[in-house]
Protein backbone atom coordinates (compact mmCIF):
# COMPACT_ATOMS: atom_id res chain seq x y z
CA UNK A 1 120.48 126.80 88.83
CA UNK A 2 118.44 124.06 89.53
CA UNK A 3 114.90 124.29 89.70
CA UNK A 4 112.94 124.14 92.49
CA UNK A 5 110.25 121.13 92.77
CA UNK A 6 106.63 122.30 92.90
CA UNK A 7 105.19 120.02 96.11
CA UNK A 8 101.78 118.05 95.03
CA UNK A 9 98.23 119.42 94.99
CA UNK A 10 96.69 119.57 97.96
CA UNK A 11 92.73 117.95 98.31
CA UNK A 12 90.62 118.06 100.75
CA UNK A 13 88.37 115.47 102.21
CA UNK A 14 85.71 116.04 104.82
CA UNK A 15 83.76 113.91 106.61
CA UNK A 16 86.96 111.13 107.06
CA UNK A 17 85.41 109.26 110.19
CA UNK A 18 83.36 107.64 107.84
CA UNK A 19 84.04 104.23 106.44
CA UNK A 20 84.70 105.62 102.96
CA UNK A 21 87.14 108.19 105.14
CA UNK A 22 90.50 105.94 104.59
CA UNK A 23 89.39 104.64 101.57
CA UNK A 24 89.36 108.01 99.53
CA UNK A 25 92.89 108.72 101.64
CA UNK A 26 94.29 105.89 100.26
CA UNK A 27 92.73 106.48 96.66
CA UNK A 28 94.39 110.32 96.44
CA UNK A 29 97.67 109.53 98.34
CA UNK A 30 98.30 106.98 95.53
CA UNK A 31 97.56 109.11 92.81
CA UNK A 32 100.61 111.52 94.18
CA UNK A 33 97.77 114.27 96.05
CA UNK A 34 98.39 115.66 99.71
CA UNK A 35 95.21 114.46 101.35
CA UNK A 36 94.05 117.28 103.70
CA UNK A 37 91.83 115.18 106.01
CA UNK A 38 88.78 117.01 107.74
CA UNK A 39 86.70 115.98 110.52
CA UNK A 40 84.11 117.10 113.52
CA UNK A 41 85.58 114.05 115.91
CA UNK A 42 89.11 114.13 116.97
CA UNK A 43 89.67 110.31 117.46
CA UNK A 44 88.38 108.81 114.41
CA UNK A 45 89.46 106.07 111.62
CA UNK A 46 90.64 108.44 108.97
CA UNK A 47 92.86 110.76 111.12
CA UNK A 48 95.01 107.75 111.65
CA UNK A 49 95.46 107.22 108.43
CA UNK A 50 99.64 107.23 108.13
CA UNK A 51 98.58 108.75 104.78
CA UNK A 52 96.98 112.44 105.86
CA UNK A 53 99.14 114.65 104.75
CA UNK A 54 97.45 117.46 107.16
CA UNK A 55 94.01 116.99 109.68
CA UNK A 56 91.67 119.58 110.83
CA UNK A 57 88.72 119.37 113.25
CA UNK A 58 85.68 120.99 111.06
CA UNK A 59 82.14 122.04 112.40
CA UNK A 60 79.99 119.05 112.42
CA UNK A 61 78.33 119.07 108.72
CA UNK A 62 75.30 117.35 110.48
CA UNK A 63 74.21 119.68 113.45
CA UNK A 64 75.72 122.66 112.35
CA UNK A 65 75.58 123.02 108.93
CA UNK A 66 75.73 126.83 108.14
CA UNK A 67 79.00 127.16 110.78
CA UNK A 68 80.35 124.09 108.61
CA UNK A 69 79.50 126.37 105.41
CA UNK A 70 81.26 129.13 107.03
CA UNK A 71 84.27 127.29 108.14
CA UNK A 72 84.73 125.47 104.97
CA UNK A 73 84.48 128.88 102.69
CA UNK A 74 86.84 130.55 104.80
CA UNK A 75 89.06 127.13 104.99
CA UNK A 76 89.77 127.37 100.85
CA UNK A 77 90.10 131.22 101.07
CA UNK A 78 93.52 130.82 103.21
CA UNK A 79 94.75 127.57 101.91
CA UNK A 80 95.65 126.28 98.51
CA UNK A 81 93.51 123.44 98.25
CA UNK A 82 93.07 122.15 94.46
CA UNK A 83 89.71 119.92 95.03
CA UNK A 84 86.78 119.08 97.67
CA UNK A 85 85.68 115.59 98.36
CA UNK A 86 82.65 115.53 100.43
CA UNK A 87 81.68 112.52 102.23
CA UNK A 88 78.60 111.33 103.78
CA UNK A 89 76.54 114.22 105.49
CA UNK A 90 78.72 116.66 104.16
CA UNK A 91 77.73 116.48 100.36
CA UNK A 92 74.56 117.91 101.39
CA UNK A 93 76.10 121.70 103.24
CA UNK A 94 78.40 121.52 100.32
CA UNK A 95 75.86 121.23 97.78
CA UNK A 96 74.08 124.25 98.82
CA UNK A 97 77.47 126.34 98.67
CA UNK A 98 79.16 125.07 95.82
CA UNK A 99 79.51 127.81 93.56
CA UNK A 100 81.36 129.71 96.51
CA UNK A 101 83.38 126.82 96.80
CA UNK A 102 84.46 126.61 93.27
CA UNK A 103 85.50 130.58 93.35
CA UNK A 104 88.67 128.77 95.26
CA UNK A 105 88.92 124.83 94.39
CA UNK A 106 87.45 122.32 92.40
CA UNK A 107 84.10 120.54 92.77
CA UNK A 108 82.64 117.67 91.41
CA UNK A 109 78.96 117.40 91.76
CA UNK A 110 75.48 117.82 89.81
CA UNK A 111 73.88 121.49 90.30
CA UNK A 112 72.10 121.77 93.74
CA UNK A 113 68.56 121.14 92.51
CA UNK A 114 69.44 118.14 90.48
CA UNK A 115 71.14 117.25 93.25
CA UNK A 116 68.07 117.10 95.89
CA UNK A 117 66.65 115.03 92.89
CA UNK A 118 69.05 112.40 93.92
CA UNK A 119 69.14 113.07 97.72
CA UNK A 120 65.60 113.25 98.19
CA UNK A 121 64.12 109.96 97.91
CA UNK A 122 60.13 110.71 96.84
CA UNK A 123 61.98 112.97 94.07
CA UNK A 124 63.96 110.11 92.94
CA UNK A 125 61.42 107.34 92.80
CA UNK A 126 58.94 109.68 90.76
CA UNK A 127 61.72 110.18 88.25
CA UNK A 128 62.45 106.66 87.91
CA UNK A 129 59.07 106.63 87.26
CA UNK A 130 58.42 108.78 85.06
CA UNK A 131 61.23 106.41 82.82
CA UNK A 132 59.46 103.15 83.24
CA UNK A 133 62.53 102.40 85.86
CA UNK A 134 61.11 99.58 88.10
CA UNK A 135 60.31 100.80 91.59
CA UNK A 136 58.42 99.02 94.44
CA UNK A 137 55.08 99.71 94.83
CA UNK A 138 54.90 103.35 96.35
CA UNK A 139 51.77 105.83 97.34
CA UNK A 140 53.00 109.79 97.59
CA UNK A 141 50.71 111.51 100.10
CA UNK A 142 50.45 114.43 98.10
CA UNK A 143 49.21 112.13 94.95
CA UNK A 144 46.10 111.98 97.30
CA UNK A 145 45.51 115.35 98.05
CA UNK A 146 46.88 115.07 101.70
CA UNK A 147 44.22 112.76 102.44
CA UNK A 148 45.76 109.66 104.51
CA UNK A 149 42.63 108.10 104.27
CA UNK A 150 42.41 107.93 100.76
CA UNK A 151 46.09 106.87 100.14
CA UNK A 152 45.64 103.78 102.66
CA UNK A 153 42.13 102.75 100.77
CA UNK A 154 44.62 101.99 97.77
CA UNK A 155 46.55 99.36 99.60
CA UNK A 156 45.79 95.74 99.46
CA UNK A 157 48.01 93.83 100.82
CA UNK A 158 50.14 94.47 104.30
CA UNK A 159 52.60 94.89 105.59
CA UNK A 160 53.94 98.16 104.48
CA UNK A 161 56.81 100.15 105.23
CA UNK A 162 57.25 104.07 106.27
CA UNK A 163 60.24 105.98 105.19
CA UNK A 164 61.54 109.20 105.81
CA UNK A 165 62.45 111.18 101.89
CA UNK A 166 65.58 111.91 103.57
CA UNK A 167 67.56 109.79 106.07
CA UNK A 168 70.55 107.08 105.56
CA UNK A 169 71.08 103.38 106.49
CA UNK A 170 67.37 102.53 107.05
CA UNK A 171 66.99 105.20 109.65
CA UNK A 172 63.47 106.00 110.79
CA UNK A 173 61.81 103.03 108.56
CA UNK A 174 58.80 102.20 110.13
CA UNK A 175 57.09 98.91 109.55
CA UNK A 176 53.39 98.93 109.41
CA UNK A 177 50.96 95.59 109.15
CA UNK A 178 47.40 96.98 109.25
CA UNK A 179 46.11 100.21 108.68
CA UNK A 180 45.77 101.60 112.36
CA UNK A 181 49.15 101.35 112.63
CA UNK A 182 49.76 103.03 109.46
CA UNK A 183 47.80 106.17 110.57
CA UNK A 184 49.41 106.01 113.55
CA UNK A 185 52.97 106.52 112.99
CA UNK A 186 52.82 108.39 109.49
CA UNK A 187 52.19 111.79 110.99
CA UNK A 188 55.11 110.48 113.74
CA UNK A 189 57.48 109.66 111.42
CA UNK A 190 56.49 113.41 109.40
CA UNK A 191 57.70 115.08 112.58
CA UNK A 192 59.95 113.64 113.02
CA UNK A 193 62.09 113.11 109.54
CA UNK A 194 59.78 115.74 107.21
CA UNK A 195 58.32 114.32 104.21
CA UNK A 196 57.54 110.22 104.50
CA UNK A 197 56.28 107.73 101.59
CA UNK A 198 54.39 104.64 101.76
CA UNK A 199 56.19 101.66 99.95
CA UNK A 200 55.51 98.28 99.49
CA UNK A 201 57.63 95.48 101.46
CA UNK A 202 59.30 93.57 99.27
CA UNK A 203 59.55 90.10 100.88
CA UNK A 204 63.17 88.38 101.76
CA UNK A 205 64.56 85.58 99.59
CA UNK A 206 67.00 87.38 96.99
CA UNK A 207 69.90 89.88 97.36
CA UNK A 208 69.93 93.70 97.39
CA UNK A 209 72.42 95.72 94.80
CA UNK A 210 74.11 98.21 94.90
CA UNK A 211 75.12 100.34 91.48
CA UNK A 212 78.01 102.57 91.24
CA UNK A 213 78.62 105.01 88.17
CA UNK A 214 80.65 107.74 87.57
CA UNK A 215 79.41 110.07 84.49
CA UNK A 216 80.70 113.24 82.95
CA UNK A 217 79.63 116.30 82.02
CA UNK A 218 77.95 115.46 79.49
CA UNK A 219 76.38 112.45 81.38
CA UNK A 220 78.16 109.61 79.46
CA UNK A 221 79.22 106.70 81.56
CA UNK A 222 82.70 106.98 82.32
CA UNK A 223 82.90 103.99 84.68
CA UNK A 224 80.15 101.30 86.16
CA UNK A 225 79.87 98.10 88.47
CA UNK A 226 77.48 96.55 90.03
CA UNK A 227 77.48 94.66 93.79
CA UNK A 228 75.71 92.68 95.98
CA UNK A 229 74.88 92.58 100.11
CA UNK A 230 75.19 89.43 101.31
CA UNK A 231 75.00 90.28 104.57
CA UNK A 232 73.45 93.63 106.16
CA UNK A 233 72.66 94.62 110.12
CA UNK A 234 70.39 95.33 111.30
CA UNK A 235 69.09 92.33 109.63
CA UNK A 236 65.46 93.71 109.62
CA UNK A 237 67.25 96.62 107.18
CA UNK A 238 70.38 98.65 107.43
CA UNK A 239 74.20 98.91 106.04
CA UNK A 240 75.93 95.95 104.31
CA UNK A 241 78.38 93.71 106.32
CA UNK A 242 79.86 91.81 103.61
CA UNK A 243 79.32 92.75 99.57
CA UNK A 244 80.44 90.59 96.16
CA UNK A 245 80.97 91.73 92.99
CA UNK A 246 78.92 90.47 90.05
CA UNK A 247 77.44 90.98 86.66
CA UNK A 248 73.55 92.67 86.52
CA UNK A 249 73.48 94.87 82.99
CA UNK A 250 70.40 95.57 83.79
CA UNK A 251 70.85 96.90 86.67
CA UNK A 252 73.46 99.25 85.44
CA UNK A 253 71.66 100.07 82.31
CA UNK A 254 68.91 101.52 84.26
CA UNK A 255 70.83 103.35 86.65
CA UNK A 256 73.01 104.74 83.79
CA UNK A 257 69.15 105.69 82.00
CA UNK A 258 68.45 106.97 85.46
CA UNK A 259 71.40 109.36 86.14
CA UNK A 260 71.01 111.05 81.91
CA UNK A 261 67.40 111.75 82.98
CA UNK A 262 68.61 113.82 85.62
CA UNK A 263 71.24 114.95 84.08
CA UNK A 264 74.15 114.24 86.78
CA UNK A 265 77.42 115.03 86.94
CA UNK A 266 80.22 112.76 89.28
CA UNK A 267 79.91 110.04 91.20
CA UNK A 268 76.60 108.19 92.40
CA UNK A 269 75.04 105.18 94.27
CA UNK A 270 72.01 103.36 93.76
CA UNK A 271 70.46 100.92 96.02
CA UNK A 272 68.19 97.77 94.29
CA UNK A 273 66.30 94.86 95.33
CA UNK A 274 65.37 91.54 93.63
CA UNK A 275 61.86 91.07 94.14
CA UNK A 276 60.89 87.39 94.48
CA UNK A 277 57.61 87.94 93.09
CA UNK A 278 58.28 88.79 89.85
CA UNK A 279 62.21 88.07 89.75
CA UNK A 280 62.46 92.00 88.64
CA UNK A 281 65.33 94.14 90.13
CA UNK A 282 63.94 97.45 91.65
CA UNK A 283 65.18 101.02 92.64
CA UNK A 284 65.02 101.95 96.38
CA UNK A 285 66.91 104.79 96.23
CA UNK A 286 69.94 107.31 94.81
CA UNK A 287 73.00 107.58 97.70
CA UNK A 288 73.91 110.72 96.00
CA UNK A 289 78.30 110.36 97.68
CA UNK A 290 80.53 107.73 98.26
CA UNK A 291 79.41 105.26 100.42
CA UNK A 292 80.79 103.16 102.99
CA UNK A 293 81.58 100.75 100.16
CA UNK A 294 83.36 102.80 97.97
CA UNK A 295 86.39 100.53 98.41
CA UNK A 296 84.60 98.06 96.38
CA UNK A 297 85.17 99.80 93.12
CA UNK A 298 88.95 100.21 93.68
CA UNK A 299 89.16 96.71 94.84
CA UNK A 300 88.39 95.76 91.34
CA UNK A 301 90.16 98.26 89.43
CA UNK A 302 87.75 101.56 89.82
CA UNK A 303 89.47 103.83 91.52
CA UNK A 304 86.56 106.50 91.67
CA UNK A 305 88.06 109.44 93.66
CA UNK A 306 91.34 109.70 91.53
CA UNK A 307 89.25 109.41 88.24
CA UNK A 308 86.97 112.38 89.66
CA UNK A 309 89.99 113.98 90.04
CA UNK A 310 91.21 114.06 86.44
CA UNK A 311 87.56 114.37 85.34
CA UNK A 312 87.62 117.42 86.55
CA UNK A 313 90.34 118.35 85.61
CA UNK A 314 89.86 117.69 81.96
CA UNK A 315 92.71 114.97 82.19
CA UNK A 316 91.77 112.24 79.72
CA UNK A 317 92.89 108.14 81.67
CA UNK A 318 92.20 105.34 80.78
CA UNK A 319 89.47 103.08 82.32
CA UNK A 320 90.47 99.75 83.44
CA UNK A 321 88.71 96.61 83.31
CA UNK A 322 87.23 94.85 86.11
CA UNK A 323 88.87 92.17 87.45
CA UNK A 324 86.90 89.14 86.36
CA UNK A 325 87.11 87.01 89.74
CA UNK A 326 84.69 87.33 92.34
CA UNK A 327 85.55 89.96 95.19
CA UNK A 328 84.07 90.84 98.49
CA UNK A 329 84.17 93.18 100.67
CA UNK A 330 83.83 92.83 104.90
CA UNK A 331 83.18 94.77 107.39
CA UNK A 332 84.34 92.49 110.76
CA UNK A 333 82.62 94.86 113.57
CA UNK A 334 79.18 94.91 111.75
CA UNK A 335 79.01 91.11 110.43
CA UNK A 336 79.48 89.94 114.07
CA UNK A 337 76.63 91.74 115.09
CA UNK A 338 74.82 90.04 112.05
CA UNK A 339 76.28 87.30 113.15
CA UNK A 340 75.24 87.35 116.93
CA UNK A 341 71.77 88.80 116.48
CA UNK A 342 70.30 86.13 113.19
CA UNK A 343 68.70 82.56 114.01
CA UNK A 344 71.59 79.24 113.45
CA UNK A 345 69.77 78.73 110.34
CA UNK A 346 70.99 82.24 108.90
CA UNK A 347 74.10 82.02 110.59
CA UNK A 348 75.31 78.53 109.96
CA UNK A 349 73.99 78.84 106.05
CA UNK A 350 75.14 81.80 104.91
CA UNK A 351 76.73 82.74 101.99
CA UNK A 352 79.69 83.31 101.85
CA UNK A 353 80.92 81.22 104.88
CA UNK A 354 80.75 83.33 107.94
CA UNK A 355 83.90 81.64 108.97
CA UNK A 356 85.72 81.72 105.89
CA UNK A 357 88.20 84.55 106.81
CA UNK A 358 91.37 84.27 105.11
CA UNK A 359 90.03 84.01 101.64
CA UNK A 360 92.62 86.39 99.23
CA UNK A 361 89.16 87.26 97.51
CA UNK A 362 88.29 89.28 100.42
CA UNK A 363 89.27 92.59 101.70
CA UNK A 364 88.45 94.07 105.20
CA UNK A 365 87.23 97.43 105.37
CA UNK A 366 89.36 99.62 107.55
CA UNK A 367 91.66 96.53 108.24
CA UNK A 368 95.01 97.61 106.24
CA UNK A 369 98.33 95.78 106.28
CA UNK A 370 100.08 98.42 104.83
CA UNK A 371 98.01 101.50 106.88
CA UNK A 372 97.71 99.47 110.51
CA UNK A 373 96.68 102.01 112.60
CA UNK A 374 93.27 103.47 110.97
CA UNK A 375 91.40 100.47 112.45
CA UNK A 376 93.14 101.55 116.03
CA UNK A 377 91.45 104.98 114.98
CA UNK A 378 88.36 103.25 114.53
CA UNK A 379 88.56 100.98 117.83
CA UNK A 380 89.77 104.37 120.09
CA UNK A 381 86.78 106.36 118.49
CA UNK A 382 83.79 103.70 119.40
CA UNK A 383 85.81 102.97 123.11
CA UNK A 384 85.22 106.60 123.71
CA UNK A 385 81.44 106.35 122.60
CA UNK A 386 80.25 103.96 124.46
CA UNK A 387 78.94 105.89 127.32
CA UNK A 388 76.84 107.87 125.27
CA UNK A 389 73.44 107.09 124.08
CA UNK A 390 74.15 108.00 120.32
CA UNK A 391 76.32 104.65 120.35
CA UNK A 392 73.56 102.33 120.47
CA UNK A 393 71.26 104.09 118.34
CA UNK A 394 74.39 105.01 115.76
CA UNK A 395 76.42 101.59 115.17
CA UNK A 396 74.96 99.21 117.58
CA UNK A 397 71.18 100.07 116.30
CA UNK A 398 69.83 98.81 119.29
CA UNK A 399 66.81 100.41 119.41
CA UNK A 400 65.90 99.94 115.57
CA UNK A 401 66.41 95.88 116.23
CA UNK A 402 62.33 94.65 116.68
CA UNK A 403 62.49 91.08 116.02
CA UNK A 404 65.17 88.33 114.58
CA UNK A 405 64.62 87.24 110.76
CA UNK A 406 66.16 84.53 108.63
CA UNK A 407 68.08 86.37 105.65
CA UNK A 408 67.43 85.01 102.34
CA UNK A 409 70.23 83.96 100.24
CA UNK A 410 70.07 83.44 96.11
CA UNK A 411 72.58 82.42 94.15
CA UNK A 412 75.62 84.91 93.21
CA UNK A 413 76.30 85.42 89.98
């Protein structure tokens, strides 16, 4: 009698209108997985994905958090789902709840306190800190008893900048140039987002990283790369438009240093900045998930959500290398707002070339030959948007746009 043919493992992926939604599809699909997709939207870039095996409308992990936890629990009870992959706002909700989740599937993630190490920002800068990890200059309210007063006597020079501990894509940054301004808006902002810090701007003039690392259980460094923004919009300070790969050791030696100290476990993103000044590359903060760039990694050979997958598992693979030619990354909607909102000297001397858009270097985020219709998902979602306020605020940033600025460019490497 022949024997039957076990189907694949199914996985499940939440959070799939994201960017890094149809990357992580295509990542598990291709390793031979049945990609349960979840989402709170029902037009959106990952459902239409040719490659979801399954999709199911989940409670928003944003707004309702504990109905999400609820959902989610009773999700794995009454399917067989063989591993979680949380992305974006839903690592946090399934942080909290992992050890119920991991009665019923797999889960790759730090502990929840170590966790809010990474997802809080104040906690991470203090533990870079504590390290000798470079960090822009930062005051901690509670360093100075409370006392606003006290903690603006200690800065010199202006302008500063406001940020929420918690909060993603430069949301609720406030800038501040004298100190009336700063005591102004720091109780605002507190209200608003919870706990705030006080950091030094670092001037324009040299590019931003971003370093990716996946580490074990034991917190050895399974796989590493680091990439730059050359583009970002808002210009003033939000998400990458177009990214290239390149060589910093440094960079990843620290975050690697970084990620032991806390003693992580999975994947994790780090955001840096060259400062001008002092030509030193400095932590801004721990993106503790995939981001929206994800697909760089697997562009080059790092195909992070399949090697979480046999990580924990306790499947041993082998780590490829990364390709040695310059990549990039795009994303088309975002860097023609960059585009349309910089001066002609940013826009016409730019590098890359703004123009240059058949270049077999680059790939297009959520533009697929071979998976066509997840950009259509992406196109149908925004159309239906538009007539609410959230759309400007969310991916047109209308309201966060204060003035035009010349972006600096260095030179890649």
């Amino acid at each position: 009698m022949k024997k039957k043919k076990m189907p694949p493992p199914s996985v499940l992926v939440l959070d799939v209108h994201r960017k890094a939604g149809a990357s992580v599809i295509h990542s598990l699909h291709k390793g031979g997985l049945r990609v349960v997709a979840g989402s709170s939207k029902r037009i959106n870039a990952g459902f239409f994905s040719r490659y979801c095996y399954k999709r199911v409308i989940h409670p928003c992990t944003e707004t309702e958090k504990e109905v999400f936890q609820d959902w989610l629990i009773q999700f794995l009870r009454s399917h067989e789902i063989e591993m979680v992959f949380p992305i974006s706002f839903s690592v946090y909700p399934t942080s909290e709840i992992q050890n119920e989740i991991c009665q019923y599937s797999l889960y790759l993630a730090p502990q929840h306190n170590i966790f809010m190490n990474g997802y809080r920002k104040i906690s991470t800068l203090k533990l870079a800190r504590e390290i000798d990890i470079p960090i822009p200059k930062t005051w901690f309210i509670e360093d100075y008893a409370g006392d606003l007063d006290r903690l603006i006597a200690d800065i010199s020079d202006w302008p500063v900048l406001i940020k929420p501990s918690v909060s993603i894509a430069a949301r609720g940054i406030t800038w501040c140039y004298n100190a009336e301004q700063l005591k102004a808006n720091y109780p605002l902002l507190t209200k608003t987002w919870g706990d705030c810090f006080v950091q030094d701007f670092v001037p324009p003039g040299r590019y931003q990283y971003k370093a990716d690392w996946l580490v074990d259980y034991q917190q050895n460094g399974v796989a590493g790369f680091v990439f730059g923004k050359a583009r970002w919009y808002p210009p003033a300070g939000g998400s990458s438009t177009l990214n290239f790969s390149t060589e910093k050791p440094e960079i990843l030696e620290h975050a690697l240093r970084l990620l032991k100290h806390m003693k992580w476990v999975g994947y994790c993103d780090m955001d840096w900045i060259d400062d001008p000044r002092d030509n030193i590359p400095k932590l801004m903060e721990i993106n503790p998930r995939y981001p929206d760039t994800v697909e760089m990694g697997m562009n080059l050979g790092l195909d992070f959500p399949m090697m979480m997958y046999k990580l924990a598992h306790g499947e041993e693979f082998e780590i490829p290398k990364i390709a040695n030619q310059q990549m990039f990354l795009r994303f088309l909607p975002a860097d023609v707002m960059w585009f349309l909102t910089v001066d002609n000297k940013a826009r016409f001397n730019t590098w890359p070339n703004w123009f240059n858009f058949f270049d077999k270097r680059t790939k297009y985020q959520l533009i697929y030959p071979h998976d066509p219709t997840v950009f259509l998902g992406y196109l149908l979602e925004n159309l239906l948007m538009m007539g609410k306020p959230a759309f400007w605020n969310e991916r047109l940033r209308i309201t966060s746009r204060k003035q035009k600025i010349t972006q600096g460019n260095g030179n890649a490497k």
